[in-house]
Protein backbone atom coordinates (compact mmCIF):
# COMPACT_ATOMS: atom_id res chain seq x y z
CA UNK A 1 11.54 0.95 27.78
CA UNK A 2 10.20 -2.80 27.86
CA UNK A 3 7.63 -1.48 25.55
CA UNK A 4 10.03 -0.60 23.50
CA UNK A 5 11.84 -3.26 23.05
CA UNK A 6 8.77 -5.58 22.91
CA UNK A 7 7.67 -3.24 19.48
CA UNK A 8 11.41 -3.66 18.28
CA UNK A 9 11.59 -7.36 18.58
CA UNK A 10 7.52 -7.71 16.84
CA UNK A 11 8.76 -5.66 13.90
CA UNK A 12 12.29 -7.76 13.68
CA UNK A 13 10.31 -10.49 13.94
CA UNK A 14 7.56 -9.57 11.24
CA UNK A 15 10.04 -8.26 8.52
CA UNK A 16 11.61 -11.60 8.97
CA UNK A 17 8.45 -13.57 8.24
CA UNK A 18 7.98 -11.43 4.76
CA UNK A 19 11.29 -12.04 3.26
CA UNK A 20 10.57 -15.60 4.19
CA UNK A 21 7.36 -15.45 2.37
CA UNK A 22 9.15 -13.74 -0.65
CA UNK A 23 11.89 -16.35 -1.02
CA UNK A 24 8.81 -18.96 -1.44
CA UNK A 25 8.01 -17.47 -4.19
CA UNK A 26 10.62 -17.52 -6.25
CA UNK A 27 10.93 -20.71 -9.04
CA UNK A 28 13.92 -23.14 -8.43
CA UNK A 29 14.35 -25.82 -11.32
CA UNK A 30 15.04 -29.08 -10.57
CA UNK A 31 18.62 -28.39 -9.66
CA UNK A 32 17.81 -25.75 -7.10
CA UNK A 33 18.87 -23.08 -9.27
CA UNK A 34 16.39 -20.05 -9.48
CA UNK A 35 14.91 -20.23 -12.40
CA UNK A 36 11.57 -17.27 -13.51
CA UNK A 37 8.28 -18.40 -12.60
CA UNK A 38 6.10 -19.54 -15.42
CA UNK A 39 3.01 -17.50 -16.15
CA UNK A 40 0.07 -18.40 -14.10
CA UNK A 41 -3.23 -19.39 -15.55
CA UNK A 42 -4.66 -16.54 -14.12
CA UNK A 43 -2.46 -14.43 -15.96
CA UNK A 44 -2.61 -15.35 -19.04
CA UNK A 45 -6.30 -15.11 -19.06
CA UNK A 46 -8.26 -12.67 -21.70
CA UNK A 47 -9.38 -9.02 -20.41
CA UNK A 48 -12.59 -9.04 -19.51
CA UNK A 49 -12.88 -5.36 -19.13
CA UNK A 50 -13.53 -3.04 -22.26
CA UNK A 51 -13.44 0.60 -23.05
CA UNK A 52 -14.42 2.56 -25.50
CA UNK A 53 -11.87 3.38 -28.59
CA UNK A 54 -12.62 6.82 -29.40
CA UNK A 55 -12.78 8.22 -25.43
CA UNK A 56 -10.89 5.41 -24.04
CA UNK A 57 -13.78 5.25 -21.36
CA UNK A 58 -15.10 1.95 -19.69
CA UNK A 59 -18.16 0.60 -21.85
CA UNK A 60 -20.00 -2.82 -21.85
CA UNK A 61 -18.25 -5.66 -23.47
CA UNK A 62 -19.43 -6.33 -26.91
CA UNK A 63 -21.09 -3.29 -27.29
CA UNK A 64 -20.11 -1.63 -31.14
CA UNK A 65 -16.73 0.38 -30.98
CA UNK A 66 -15.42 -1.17 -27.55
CA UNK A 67 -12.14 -2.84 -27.40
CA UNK A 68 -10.27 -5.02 -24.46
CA UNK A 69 -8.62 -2.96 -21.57
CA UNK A 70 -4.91 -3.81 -22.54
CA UNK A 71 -2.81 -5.64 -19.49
CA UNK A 72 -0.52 -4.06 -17.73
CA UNK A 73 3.56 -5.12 -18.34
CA UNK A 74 5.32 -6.31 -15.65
């Protein structure tokens, strides 16, 4: 039973450490109000992974008939 409750109160405990952790990460302005979070540098930063056009398979950069992996939306 005490072992029980021990796991109960861990998880309680570590569930509210995350949505601490996600309410950091939101962008306020300088109001307070939420505002969305600017791109980061890493982000915005060209592919550096290339595939082939005609099989769409991974190739070497540069290579003739290649083309960037395109990012993913989010």
């Amino acid at each position: 039973m005490r072992r029980s409750i021990a796991l109960f109160a861990t998880f309680a405990f570590m569930v509210s450490l995350a949505s601490a952790a996600d309410a950091a990460t939101q962008c306020r302005d300088a109001k307070g109000k939420f505002i969305k979070c600017p791109a980061s540098a890493a982000s915005t930063a060209p592919s550096t992974k290339c595939r082939d056009i005609k099989t769409k398979k991974f190739a070497k950069c540069g290579a003739p008939g290649t083309e960037a992996v395109p990012a993913k939306p989010k």
